[in-house]
Protein backbone atom coordinates (compact mmCIF):
# COMPACT_ATOMS: atom_id res chain seq x y z
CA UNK A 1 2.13 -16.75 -9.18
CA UNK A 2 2.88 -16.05 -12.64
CA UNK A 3 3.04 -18.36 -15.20
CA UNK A 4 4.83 -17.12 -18.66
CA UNK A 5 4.15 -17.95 -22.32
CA UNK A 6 7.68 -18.04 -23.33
CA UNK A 7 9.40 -20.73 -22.05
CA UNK A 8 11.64 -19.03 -19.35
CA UNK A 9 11.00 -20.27 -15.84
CA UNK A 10 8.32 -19.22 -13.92
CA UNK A 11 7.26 -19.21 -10.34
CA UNK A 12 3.63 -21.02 -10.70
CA UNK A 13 6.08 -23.77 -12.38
CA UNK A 14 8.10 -23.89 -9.44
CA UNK A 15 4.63 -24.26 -6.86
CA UNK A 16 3.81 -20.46 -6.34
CA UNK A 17 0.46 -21.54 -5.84
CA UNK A 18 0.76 -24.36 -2.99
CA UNK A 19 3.42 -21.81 -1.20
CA UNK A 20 0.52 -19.42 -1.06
CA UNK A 21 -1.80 -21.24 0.06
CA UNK A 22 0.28 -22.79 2.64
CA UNK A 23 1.44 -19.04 3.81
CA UNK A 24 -2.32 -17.66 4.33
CA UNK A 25 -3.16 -20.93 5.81
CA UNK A 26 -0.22 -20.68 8.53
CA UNK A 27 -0.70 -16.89 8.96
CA UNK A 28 -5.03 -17.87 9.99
CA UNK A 29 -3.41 -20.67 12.63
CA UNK A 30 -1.34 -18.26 14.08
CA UNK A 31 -4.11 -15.45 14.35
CA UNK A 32 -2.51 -12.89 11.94
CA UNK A 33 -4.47 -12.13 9.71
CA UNK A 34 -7.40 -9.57 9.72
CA UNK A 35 -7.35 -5.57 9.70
CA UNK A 36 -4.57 -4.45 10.46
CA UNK A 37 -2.96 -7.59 10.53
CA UNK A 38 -0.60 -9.39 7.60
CA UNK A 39 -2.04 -10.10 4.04
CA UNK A 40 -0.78 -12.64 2.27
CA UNK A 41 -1.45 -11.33 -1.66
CA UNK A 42 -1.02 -13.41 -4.84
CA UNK A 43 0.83 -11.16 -7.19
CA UNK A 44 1.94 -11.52 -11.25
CA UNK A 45 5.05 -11.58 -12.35
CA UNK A 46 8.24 -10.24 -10.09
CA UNK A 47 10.58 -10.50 -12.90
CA UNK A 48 13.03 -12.65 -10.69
CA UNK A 49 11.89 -16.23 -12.36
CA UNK A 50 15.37 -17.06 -12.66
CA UNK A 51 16.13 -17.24 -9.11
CA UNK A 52 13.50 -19.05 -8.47
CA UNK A 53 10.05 -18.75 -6.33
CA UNK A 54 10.13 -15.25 -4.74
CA UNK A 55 8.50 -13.46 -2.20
CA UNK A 56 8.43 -9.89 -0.87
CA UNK A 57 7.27 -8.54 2.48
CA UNK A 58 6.10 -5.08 2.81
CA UNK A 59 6.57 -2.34 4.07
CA UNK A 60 9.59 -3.48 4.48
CA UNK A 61 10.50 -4.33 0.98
CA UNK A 62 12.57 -7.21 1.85
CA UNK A 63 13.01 -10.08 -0.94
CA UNK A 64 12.74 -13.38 -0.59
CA UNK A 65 13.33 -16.09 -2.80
CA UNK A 66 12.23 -19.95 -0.96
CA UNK A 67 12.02 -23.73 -2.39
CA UNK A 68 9.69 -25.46 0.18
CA UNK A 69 7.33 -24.48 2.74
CA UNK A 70 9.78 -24.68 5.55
CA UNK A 71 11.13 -21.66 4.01
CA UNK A 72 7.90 -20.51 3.94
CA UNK A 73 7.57 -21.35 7.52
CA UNK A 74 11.16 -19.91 8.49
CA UNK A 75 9.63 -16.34 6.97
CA UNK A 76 6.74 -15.99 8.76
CA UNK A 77 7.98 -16.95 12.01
CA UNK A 78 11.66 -15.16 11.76
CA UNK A 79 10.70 -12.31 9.59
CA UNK A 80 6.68 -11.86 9.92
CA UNK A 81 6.80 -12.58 13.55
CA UNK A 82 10.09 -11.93 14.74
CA UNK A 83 10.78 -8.49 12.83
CA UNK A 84 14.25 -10.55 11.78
CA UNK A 85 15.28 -10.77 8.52
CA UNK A 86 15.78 -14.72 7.10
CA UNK A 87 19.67 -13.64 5.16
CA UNK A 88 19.92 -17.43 4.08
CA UNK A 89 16.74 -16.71 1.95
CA UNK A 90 17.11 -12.81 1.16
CA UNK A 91 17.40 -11.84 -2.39
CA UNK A 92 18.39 -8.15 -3.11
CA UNK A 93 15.66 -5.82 -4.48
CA UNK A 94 15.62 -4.82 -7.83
């Protein structure tokens, strides 16, 4: 949810913040969050700006980038619930 100084793009211009929200509000509906359980974090900079919005899920390491919350939604239900992998969002690691 970075937002830069510089000019270059930057994920809080790109509505980091709403996607957030959006993700730890649809992880509390479907009862998975707690101890234990998934943690949605707000983090600084990724350094991937220029592919737009991204996310990562540990442990698994997996990047994703996203451009509404149906992404979002497609994440947390294929990858966070499913244990699948969403390829048509997956951005390789750094």
């Amino acid at each position: 949810m970075n937002q830069r100084e510089d000019g270059r793009p930057c994920c809080q211009e790109q509505g980091a913040q709403a996607a957030q929200k959006h993700a730890k509000q649809r992880i509390k509906q479907l009862d998975l969050n707690g101890q234990g359980k998934v943690r949605i974090n707000q983090a600084g900079c990724l350094d991937r700006c220029e592919e737009g919005p991204v996310l990562v899920v540990y442990p698994e390491g997996v990047w994703y980038t996203y451009v509404d919350s149906s992404d979002i939604d497609d994440i947390i239900d294929q990858h966070l619930v499913g244990g699948k992998v969403v390829e048509r969002l997956k951005i390789s690691a750094p």
